[in-house]
PDB file of N, CA and C in Angstrom:
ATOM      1  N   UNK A   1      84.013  96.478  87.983  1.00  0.00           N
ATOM      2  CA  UNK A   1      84.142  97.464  89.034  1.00  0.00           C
ATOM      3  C   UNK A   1      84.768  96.791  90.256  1.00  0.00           C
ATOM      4  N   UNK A   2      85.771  97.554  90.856  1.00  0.00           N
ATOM      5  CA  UNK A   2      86.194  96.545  92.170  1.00  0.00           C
ATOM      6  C   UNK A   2      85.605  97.062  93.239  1.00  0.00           C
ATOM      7  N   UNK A   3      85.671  96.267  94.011  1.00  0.00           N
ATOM      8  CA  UNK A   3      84.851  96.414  95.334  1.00  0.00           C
ATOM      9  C   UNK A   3      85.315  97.167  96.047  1.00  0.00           C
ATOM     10  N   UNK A   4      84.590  98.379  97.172  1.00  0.00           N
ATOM     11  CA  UNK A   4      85.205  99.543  97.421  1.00  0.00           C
ATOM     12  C   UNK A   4      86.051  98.941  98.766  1.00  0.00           C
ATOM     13  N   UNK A   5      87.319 100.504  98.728  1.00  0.00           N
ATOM     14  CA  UNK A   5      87.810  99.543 100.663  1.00  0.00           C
ATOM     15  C   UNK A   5      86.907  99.841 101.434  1.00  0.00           C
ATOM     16  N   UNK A   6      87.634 100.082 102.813  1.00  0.00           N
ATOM     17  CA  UNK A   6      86.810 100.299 103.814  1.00  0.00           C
ATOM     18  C   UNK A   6      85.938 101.616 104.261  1.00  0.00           C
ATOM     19  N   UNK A   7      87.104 102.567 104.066  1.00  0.00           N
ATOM     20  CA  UNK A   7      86.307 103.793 104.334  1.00  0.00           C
ATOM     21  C   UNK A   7      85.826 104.185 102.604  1.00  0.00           C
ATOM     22  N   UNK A   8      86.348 104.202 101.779  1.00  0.00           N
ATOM     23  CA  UNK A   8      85.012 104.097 100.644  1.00  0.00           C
ATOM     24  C   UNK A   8      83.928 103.824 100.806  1.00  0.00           C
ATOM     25  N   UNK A   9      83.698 102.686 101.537  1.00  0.00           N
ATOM     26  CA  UNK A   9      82.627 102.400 101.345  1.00  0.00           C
ATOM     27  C   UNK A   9      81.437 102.941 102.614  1.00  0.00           C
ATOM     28  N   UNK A  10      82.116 102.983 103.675  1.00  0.00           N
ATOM     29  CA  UNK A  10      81.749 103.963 104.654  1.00  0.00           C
ATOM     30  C   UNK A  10      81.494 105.686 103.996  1.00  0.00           C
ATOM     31  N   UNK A  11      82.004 106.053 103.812  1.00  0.00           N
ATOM     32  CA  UNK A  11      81.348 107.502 102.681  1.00  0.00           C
ATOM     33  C   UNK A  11      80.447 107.178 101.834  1.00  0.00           C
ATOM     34  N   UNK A  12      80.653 106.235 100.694  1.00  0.00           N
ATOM     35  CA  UNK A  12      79.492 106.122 100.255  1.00  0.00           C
ATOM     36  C   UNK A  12      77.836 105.694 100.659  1.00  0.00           C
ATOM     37  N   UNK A  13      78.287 104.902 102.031  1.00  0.00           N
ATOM     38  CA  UNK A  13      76.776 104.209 102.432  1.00  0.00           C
ATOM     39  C   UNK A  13      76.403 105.014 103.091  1.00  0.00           C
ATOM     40  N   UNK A  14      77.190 106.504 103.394  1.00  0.00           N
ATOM     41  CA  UNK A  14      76.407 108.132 104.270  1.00  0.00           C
ATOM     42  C   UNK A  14      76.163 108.325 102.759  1.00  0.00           C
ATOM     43  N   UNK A  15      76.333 108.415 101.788  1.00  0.00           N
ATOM     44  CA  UNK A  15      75.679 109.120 100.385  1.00  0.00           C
ATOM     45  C   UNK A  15      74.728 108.900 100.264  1.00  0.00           C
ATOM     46  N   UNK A  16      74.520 107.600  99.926  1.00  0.00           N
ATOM     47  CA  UNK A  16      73.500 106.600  99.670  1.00  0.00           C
ATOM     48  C   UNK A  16      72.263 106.978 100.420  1.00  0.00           C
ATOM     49  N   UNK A  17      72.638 106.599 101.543  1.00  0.00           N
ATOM     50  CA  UNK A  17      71.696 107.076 103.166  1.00  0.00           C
ATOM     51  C   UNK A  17      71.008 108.149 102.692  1.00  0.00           C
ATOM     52  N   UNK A  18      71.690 109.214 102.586  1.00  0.00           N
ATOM     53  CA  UNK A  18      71.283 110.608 102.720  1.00  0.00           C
ATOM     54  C   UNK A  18      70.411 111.052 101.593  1.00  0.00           C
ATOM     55  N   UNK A  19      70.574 110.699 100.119  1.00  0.00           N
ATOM     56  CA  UNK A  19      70.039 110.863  99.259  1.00  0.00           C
ATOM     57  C   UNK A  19      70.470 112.437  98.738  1.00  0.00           C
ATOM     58  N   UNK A  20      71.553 113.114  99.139  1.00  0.00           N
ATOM     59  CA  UNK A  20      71.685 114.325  98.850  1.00  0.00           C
ATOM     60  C   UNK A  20      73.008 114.058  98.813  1.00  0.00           C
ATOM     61  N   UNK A  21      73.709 115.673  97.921  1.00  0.00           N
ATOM     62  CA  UNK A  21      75.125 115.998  97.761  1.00  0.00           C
ATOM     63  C   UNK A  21      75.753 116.380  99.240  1.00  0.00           C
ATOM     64  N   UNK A  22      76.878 115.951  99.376  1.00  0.00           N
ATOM     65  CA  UNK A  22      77.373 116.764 100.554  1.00  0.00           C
ATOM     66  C   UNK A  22      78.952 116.698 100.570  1.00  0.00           C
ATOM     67  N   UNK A  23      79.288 117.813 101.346  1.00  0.00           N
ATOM     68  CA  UNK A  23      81.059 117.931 101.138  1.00  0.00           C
ATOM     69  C   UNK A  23      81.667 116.770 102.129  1.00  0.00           C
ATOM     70  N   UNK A  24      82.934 116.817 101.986  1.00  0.00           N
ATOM     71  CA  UNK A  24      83.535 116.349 103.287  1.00  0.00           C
ATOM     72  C   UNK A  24      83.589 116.353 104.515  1.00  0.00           C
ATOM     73  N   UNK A  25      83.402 117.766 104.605  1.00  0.00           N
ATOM     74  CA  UNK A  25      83.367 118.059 106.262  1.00  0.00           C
ATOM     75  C   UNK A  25      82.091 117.227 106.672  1.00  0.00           C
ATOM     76  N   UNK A  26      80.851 117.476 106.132  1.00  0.00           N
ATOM     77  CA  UNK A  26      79.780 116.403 105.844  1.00  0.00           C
ATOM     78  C   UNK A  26      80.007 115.253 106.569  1.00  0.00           C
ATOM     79  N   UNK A  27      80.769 114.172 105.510  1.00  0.00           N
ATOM     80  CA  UNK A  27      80.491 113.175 105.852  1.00  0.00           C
ATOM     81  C   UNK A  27      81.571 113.142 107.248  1.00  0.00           C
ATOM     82  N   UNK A  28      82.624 113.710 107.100  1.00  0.00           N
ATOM     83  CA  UNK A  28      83.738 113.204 108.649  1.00  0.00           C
ATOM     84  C   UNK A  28      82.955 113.732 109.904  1.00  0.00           C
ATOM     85  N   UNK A  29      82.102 114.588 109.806  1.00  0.00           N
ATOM     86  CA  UNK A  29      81.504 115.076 111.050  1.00  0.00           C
ATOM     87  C   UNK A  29      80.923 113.534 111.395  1.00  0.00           C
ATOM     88  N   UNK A  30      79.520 112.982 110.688  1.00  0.00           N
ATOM     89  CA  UNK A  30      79.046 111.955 110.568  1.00  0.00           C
ATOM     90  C   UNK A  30      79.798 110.423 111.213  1.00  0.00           C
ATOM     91  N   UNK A  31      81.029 110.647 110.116  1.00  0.00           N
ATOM     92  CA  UNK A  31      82.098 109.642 110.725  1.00  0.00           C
ATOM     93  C   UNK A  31      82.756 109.770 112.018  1.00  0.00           C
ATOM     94  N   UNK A  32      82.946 111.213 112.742  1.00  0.00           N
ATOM     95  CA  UNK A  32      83.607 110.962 113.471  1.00  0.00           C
ATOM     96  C   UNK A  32      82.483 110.390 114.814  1.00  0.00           C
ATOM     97  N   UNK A  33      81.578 110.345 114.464  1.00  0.00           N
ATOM     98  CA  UNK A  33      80.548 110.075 115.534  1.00  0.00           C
ATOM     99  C   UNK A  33      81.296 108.431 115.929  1.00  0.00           C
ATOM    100  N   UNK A  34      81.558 107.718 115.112  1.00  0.00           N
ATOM    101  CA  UNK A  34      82.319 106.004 115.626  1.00  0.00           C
ATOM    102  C   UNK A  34      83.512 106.371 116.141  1.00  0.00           C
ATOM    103  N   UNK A  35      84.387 106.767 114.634  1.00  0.00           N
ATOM    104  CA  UNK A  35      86.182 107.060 114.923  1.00  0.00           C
ATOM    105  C   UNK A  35      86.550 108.384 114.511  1.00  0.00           C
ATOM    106  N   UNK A  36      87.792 108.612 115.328  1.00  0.00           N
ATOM    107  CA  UNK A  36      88.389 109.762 115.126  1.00  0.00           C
ATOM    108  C   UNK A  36      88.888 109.804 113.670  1.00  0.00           C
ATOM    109  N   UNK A  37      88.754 110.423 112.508  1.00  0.00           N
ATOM    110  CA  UNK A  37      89.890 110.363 111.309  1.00  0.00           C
ATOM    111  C   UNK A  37      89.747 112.328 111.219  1.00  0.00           C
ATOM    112  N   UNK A  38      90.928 112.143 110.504  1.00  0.00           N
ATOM    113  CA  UNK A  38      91.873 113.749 110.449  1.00  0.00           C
ATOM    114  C   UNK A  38      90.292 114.111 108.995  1.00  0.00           C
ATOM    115  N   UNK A  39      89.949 115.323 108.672  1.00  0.00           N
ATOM    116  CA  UNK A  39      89.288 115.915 106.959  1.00  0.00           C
ATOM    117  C   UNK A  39      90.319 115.303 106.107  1.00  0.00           C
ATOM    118  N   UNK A  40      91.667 115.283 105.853  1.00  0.00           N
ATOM    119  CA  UNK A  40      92.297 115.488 104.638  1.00  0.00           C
ATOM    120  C   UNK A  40      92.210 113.937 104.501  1.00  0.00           C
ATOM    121  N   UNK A  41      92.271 112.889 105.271  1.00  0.00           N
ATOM    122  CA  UNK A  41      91.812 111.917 105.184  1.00  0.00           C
ATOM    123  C   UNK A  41      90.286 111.241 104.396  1.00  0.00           C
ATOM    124  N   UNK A  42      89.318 111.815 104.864  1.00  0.00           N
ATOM    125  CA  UNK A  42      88.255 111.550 104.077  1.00  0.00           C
ATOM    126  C   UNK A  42      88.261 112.780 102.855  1.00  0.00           C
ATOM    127  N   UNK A  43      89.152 113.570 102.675  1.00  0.00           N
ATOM    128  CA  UNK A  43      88.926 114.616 101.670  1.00  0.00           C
ATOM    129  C   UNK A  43      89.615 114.042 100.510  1.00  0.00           C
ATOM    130  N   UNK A  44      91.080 113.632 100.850  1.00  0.00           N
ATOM    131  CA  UNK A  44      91.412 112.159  99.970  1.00  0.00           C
ATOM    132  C   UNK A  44      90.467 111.311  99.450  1.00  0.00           C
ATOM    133  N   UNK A  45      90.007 110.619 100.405  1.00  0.00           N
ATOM    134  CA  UNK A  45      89.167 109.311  99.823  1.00  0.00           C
ATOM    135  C   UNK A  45      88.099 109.564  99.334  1.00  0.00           C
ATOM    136  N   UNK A  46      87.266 110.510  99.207  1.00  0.00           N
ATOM    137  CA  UNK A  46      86.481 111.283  98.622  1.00  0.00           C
ATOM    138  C   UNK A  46      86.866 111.682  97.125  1.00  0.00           C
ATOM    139  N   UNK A  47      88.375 112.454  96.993  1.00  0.00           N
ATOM    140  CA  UNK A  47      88.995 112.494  95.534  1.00  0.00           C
ATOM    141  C   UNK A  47      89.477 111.152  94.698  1.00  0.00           C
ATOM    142  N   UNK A  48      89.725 110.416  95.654  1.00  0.00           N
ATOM    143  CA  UNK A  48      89.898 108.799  95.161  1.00  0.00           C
ATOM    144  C   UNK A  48      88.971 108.347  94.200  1.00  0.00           C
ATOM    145  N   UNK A  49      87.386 108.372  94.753  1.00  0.00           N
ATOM    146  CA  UNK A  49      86.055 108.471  94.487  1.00  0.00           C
ATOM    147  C   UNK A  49      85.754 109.033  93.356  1.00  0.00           C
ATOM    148  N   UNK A  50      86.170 110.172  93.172  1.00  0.00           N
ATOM    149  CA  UNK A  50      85.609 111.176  92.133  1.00  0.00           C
ATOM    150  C   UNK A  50      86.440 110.376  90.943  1.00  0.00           C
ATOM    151  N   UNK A  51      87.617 110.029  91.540  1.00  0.00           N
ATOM    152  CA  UNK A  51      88.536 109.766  89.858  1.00  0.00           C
ATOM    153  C   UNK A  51      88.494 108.266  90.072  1.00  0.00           C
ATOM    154  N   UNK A  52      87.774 107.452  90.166  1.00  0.00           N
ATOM    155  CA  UNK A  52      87.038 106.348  89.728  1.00  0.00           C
ATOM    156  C   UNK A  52      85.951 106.806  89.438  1.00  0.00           C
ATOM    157  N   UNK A  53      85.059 107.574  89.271  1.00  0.00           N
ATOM    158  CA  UNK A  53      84.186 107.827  88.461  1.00  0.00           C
ATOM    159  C   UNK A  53      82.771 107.127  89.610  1.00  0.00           C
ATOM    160  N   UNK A  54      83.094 107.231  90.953  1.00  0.00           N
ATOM    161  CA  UNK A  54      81.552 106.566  91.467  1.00  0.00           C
ATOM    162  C   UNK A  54      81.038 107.667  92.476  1.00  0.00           C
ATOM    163  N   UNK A  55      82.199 108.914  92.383  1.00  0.00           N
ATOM    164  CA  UNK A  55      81.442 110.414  92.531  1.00  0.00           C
ATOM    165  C   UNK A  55      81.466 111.194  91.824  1.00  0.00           C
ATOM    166  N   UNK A  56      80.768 111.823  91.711  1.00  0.00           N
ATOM    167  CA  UNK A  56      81.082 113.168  91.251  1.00  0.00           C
ATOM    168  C   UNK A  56      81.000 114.805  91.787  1.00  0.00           C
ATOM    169  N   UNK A  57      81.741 115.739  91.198  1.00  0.00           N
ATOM    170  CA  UNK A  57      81.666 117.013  92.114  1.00  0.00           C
ATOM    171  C   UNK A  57      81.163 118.274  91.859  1.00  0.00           C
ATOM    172  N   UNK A  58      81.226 118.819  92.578  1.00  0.00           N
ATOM    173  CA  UNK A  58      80.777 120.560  92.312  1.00  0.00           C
ATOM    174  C   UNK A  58      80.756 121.394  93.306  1.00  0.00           C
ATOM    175  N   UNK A  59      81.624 122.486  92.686  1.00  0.00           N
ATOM    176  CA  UNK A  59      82.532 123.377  93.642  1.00  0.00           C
ATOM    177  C   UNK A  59      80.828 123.926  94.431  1.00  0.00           C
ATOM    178  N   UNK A  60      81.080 124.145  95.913  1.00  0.00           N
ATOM    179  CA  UNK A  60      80.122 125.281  95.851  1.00  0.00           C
ATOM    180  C   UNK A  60      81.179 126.176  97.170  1.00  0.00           C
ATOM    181  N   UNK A  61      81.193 127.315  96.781  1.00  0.00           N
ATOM    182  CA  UNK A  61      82.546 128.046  97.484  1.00  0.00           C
ATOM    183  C   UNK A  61      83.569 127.867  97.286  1.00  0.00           C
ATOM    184  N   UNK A  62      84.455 127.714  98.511  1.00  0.00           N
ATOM    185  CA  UNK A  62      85.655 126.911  98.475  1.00  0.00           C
ATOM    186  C   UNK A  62      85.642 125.305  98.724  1.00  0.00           C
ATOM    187  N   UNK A  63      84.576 125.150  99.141  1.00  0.00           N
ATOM    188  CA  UNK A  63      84.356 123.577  99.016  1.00  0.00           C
ATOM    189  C   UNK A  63      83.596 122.561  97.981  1.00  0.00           C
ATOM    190  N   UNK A  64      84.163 121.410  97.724  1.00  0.00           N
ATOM    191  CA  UNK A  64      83.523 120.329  96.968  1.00  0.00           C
ATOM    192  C   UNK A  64      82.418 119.719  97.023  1.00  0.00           C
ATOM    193  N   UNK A  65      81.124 119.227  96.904  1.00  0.00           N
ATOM    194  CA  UNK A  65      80.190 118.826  97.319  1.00  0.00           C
ATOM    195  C   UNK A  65      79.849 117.662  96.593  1.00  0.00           C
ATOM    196  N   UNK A  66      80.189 116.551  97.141  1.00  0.00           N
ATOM    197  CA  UNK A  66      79.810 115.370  96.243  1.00  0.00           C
ATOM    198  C   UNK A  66      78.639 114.257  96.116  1.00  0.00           C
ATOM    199  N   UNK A  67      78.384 113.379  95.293  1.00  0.00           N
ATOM    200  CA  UNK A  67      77.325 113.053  95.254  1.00  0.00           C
ATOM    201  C   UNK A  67      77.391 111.427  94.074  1.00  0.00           C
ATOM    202  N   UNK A  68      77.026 110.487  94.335  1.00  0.00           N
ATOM    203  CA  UNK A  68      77.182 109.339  94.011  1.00  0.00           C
ATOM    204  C   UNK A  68      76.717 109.461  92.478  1.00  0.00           C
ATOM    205  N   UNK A  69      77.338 108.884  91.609  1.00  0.00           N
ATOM    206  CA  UNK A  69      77.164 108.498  90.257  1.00  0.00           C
ATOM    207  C   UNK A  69      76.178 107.687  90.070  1.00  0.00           C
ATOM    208  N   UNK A  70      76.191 106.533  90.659  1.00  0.00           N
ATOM    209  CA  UNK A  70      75.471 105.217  90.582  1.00  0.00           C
ATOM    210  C   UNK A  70      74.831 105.026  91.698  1.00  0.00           C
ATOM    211  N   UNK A  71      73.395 104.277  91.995  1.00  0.00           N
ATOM    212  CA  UNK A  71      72.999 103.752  93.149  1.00  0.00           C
ATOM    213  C   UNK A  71      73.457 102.780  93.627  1.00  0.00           C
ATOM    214  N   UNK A  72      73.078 102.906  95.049  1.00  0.00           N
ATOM    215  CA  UNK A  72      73.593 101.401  95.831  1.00  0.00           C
ATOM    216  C   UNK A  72      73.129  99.979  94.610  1.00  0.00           C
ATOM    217  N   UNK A  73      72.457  99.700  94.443  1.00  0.00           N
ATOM    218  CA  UNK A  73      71.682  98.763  93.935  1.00  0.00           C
ATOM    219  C   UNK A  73      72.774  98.732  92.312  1.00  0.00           C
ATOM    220  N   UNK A  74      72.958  99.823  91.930  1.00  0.00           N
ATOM    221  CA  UNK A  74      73.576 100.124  90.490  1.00  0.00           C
ATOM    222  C   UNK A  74      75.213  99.509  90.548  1.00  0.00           C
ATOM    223  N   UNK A  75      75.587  99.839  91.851  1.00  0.00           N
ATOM    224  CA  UNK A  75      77.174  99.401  92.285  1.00  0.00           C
ATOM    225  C   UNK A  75      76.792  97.681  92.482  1.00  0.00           C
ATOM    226  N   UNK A  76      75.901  97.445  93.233  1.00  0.00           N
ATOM    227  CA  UNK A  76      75.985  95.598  93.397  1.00  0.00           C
ATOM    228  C   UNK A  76      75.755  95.211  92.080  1.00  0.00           C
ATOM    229  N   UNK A  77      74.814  95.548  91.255  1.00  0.00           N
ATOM    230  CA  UNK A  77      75.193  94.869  90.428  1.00  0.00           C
ATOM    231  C   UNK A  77      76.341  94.684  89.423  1.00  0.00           C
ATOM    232  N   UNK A  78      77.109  96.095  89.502  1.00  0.00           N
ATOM    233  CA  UNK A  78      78.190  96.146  88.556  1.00  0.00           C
ATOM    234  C   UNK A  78      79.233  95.120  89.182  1.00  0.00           C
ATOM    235  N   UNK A  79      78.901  94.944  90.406  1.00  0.00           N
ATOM    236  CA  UNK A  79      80.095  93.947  91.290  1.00  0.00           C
ATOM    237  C   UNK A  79      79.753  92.747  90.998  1.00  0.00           C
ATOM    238  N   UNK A  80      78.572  92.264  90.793  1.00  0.00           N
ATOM    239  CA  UNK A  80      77.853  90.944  90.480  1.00  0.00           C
ATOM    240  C   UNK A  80      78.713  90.607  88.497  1.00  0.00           C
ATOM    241  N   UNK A  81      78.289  91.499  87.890  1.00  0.00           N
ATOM    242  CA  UNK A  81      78.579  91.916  86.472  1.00  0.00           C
ATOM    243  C   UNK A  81      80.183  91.088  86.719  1.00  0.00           C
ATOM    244  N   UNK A  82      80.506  91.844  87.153  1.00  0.00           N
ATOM    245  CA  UNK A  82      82.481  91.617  87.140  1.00  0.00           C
ATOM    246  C   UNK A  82      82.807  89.957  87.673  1.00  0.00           C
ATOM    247  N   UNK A  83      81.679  89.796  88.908  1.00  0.00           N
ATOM    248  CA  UNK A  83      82.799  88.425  89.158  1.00  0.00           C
ATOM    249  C   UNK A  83      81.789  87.366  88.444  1.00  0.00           C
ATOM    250  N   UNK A  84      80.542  87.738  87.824  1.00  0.00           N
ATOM    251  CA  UNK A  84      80.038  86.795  86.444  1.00  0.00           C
ATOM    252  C   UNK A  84      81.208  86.462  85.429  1.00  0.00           C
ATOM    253  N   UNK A  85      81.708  88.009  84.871  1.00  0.00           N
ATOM    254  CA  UNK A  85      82.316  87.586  83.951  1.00  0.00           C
ATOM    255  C   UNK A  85      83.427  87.371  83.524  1.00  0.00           C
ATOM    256  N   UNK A  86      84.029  87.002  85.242  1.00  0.00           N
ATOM    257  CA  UNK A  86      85.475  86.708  85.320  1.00  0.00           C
ATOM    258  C   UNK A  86      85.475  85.226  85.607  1.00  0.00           C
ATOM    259  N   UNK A  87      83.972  84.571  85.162  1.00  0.00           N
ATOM    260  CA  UNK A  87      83.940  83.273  85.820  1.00  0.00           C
ATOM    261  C   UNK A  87      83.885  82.369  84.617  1.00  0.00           C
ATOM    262  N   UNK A  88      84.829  81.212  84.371  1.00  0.00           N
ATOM    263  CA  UNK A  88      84.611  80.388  83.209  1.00  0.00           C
ATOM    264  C   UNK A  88      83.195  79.594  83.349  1.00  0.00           C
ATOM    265  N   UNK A  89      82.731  79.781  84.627  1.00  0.00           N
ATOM    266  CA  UNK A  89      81.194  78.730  84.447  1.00  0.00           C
ATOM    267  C   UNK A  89      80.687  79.689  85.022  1.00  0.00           C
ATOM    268  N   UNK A  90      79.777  81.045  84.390  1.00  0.00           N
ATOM    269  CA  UNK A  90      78.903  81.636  84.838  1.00  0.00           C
ATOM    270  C   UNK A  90      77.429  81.071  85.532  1.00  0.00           C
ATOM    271  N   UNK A  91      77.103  80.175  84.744  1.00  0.00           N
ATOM    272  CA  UNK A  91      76.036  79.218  85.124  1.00  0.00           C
ATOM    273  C   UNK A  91      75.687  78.586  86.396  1.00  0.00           C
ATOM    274  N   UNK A  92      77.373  78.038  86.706  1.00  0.00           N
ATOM    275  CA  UNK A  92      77.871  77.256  88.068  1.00  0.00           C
ATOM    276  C   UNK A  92      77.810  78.377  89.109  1.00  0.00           C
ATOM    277  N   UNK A  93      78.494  79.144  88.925  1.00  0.00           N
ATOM    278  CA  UNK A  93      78.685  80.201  89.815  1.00  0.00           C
ATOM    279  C   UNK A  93      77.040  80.955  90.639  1.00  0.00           C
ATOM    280  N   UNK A  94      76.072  81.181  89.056  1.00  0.00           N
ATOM    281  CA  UNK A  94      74.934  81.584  89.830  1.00  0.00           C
ATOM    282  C   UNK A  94      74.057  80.486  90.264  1.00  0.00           C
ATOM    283  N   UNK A  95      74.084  79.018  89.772  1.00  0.00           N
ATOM    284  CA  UNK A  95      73.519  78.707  90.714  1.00  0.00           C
ATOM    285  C   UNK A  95      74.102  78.181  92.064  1.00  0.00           C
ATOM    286  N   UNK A  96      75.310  78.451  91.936  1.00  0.00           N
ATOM    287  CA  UNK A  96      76.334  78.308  93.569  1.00  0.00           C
ATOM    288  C   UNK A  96      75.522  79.316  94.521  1.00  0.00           C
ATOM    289  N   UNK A  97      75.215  80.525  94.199  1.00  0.00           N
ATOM    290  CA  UNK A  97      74.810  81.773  94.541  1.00  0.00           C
ATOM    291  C   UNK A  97      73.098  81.993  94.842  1.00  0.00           C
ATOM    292  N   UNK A  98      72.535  81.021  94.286  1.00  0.00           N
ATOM    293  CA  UNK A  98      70.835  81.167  94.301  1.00  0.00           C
ATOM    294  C   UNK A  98      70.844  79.892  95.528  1.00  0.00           C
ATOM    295  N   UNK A  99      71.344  78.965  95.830  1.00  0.00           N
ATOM    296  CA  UNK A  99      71.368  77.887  96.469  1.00  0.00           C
ATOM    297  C   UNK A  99      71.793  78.124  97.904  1.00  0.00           C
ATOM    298  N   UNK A 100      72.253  79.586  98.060  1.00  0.00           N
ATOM    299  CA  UNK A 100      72.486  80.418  99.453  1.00  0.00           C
ATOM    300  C   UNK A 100      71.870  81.174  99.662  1.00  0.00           C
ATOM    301  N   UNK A 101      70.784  81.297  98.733  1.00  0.00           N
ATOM    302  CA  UNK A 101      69.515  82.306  98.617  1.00  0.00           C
ATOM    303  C   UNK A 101      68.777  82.049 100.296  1.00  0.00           C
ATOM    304  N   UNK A 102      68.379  83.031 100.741  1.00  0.00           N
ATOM    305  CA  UNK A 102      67.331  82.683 101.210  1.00  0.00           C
ATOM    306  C   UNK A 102      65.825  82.796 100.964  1.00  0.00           C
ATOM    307  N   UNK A 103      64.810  82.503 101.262  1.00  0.00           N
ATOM    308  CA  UNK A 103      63.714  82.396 100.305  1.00  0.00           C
ATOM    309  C   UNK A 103      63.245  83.489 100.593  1.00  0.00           C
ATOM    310  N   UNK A 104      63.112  84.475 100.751  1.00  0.00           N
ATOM    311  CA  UNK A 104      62.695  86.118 100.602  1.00  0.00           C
ATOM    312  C   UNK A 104      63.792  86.846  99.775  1.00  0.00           C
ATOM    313  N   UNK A 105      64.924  86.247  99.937  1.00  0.00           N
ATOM    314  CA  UNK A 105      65.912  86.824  98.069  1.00  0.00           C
ATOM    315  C   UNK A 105      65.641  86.059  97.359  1.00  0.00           C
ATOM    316  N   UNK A 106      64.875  84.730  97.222  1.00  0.00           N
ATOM    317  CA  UNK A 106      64.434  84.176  96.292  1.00  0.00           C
ATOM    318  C   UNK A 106      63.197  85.016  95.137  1.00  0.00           C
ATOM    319  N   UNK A 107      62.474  84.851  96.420  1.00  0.00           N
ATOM    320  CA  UNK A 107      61.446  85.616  95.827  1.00  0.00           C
ATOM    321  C   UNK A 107      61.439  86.925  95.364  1.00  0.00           C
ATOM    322  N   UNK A 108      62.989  88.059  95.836  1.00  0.00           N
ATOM    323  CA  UNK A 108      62.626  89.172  95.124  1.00  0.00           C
ATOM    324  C   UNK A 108      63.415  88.795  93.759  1.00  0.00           C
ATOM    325  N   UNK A 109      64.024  87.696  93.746  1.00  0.00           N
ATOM    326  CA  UNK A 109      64.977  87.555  92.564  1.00  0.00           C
ATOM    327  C   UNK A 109      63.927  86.989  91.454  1.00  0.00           C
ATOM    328  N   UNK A 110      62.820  85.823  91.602  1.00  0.00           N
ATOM    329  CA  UNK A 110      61.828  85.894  90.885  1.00  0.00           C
ATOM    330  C   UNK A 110      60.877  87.238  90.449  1.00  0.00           C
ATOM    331  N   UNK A 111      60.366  88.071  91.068  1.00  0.00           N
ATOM    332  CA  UNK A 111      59.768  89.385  90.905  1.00  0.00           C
ATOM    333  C   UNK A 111      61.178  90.252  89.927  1.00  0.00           C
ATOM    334  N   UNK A 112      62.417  90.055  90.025  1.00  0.00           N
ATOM    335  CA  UNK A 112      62.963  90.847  89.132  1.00  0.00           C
ATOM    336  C   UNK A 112      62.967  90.376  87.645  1.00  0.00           C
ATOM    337  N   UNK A 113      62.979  88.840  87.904  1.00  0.00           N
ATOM    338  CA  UNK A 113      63.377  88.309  86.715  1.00  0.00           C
ATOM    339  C   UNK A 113      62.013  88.305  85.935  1.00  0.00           C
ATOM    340  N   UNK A 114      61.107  88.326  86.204  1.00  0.00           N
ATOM    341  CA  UNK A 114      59.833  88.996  85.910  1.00  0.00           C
ATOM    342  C   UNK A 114      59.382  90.380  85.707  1.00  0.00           C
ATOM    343  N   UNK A 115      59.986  91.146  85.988  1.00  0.00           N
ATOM    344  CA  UNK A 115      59.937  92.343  85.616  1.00  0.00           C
ATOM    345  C   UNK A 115      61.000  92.855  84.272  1.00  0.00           C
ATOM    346  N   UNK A 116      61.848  92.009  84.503  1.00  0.00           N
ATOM    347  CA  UNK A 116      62.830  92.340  83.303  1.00  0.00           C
ATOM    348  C   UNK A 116      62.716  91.640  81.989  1.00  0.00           C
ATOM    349  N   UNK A 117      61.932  90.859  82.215  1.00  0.00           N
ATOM    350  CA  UNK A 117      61.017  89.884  80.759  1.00  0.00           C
ATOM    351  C   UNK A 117      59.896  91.099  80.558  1.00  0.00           C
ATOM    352  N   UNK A 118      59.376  91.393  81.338  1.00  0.00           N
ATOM    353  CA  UNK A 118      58.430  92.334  80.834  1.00  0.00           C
ATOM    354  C   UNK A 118      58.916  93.540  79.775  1.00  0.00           C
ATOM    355  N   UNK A 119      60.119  94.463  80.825  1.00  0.00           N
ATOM    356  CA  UNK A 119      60.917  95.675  80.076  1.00  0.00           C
ATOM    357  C   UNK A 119      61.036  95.150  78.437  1.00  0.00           C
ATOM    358  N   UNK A 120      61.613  93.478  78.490  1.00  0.00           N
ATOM    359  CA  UNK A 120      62.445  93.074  77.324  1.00  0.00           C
ATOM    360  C   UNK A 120      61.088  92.742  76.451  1.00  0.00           C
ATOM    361  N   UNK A 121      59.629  92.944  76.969  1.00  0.00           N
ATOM    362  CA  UNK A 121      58.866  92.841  75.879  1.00  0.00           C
ATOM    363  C   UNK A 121      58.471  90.940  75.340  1.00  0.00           C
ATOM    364  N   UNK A 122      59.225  90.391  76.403  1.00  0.00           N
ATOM    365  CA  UNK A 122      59.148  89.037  75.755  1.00  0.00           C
ATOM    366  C   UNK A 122      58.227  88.426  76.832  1.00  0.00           C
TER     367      UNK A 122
END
């Protein structure tokens, strides 16, 4: 999965936030609270969204109402996923990555890896 641009990712972290579907006008109202941008602008990047597959839609009226595919948490890891396995030393790489840990992501990274031995029954 590649990493979203800028205002992607600004729409999505009002999705996320919100926990509900919402159209465009939606989120640019929201947005314009920082910067000025034009609707057809975020109404674009919004359809951008949909056809990568990390929204999805549904007419209600004449407008679109969209709503995230994946969770926040579901997208980092697919981003984690990708530059793992674009790495000839996966190994190197995560412990490059645990060694910048700080010790409260340490510790939720122990509690996961413990929870996911459990799921796996082992």
């Amino acid at each position: 999965m590649r990493r979203l641009g800028e205002l992607e990712a600004e729409i999505m972290e009002r999705l996320w936030a919100w926990g509900r579907p919402a159209t465009a006008r939606d989120v640019l109202v929201d947005l314009n609270r920082k910067r000025p941008l034009a609707y057809s602008t975020v109404k674009t990047v919004a359809d951008i969204l949909f056809r990568k597959g990390v929204l999805r839609r549904e007419k209600d009226g004449r407008a679109w109402v969209y709503e995230p595919t994946l969770t926040r948490q579901e997208y980092t890891a697919a981003l984690m996923r990708d530059a793992l396995g674009d790495n000839p030393d996966p190994a190197g790489a995560l412990m490059s990555f645990v060694e910048r840990m700080s010790a409260e992501e340490m510790d939720a990274l122990r509690s996961a890896l413990r929870l996911a031995k459990r799921r796996a029954g082992t």
